[in-house]
C-alpha atoms as a PDB file:
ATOM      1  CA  UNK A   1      -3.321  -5.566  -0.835  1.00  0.00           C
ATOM      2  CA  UNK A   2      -6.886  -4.163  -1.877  1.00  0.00           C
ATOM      3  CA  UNK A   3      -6.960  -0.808  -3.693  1.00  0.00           C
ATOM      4  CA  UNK A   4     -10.011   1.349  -3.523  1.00  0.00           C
ATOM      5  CA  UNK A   5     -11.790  -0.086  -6.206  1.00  0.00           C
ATOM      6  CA  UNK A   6     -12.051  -3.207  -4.709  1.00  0.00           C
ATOM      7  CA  UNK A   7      -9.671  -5.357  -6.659  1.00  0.00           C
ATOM      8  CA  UNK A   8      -6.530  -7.209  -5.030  1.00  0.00           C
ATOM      9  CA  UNK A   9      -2.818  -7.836  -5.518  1.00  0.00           C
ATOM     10  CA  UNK A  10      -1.306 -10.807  -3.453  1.00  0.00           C
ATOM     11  CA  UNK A  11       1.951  -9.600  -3.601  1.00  0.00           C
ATOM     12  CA  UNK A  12       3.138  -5.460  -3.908  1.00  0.00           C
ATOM     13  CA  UNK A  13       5.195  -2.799  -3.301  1.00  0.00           C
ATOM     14  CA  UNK A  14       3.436  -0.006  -1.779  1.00  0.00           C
ATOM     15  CA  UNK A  15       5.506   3.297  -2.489  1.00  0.00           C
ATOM     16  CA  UNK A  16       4.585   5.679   0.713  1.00  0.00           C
ATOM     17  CA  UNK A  17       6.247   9.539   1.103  1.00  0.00           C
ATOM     18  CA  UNK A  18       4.979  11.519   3.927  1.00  0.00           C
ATOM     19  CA  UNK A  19       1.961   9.597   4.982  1.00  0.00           C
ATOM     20  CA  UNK A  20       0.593   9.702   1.213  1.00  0.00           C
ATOM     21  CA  UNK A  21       0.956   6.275  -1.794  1.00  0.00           C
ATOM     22  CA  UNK A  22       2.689   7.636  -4.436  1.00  0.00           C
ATOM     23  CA  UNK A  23       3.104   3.908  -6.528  1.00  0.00           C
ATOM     24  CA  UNK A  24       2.447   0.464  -6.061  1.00  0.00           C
ATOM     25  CA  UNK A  25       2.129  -2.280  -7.997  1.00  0.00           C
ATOM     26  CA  UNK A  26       3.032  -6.175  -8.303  1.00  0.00           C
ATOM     27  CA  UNK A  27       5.824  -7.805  -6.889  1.00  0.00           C
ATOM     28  CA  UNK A  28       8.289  -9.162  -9.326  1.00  0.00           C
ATOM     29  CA  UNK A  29      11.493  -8.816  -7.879  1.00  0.00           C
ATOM     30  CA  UNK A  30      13.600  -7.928  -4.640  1.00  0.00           C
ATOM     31  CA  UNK A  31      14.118  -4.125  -4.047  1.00  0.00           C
ATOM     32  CA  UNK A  32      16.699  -2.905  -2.114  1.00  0.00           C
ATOM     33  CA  UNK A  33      15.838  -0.188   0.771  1.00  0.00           C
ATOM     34  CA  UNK A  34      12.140  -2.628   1.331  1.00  0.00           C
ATOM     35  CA  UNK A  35      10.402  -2.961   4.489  1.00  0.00           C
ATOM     36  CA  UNK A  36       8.470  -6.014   4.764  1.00  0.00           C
ATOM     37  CA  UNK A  37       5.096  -6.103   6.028  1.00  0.00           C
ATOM     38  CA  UNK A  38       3.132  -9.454   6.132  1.00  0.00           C
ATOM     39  CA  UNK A  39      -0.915  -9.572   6.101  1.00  0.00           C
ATOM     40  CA  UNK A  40      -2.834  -7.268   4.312  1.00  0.00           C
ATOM     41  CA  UNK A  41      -2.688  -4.070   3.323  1.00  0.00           C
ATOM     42  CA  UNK A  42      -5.295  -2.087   2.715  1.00  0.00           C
ATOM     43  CA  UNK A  43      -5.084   1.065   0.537  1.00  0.00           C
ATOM     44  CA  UNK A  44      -8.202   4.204   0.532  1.00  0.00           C
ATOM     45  CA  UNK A  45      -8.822   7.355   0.190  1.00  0.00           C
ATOM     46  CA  UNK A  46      -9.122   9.913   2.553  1.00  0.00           C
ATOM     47  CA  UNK A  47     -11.469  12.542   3.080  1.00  0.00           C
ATOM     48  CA  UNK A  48      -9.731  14.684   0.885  1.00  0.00           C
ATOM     49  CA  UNK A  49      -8.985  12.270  -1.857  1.00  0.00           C
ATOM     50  CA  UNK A  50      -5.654  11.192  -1.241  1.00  0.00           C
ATOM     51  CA  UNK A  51      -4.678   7.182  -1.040  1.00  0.00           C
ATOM     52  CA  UNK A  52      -3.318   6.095   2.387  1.00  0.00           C
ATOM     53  CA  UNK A  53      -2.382   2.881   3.359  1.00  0.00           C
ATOM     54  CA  UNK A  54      -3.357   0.689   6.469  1.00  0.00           C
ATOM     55  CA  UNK A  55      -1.528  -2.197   7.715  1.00  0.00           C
ATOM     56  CA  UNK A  56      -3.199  -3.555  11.175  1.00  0.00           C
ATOM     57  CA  UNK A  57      -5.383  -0.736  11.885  1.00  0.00           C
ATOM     58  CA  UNK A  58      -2.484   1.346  11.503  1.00  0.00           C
ATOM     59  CA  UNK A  59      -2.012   4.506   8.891  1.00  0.00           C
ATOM     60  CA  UNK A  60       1.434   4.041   7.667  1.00  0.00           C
END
């Protein structure tokens, strides 16, 4: 996953409600209610400052 500042996490949970990341952070342990994505994820900011994530070319 790479975060807006540039850094990376090999393996996270990306916490998304309505469109926006509320949380993420390493992966340390099974989670119930996960989808899993593999590849990248990539997570910016939006025009209006708040983080979104990509996955494919795709806003999830």
């Amino acid at each position: 996953m790479s975060l807006p500042d540039g850094s990376l996490l090999r393996q996270a949970v990306v916490e998304i409600e309505e469109g926006r990341v509320v949380n993420y952070y390493e992966f340390r342990e099974e989670l119930p209610m996960t989808e899993w994505l593999g590849g990248e994820i990539h997570v910016v900011r939006d025009e209006e400052g708040i983080l979104r994530a990509h996955w494919n070319n795709q806003l999830l």
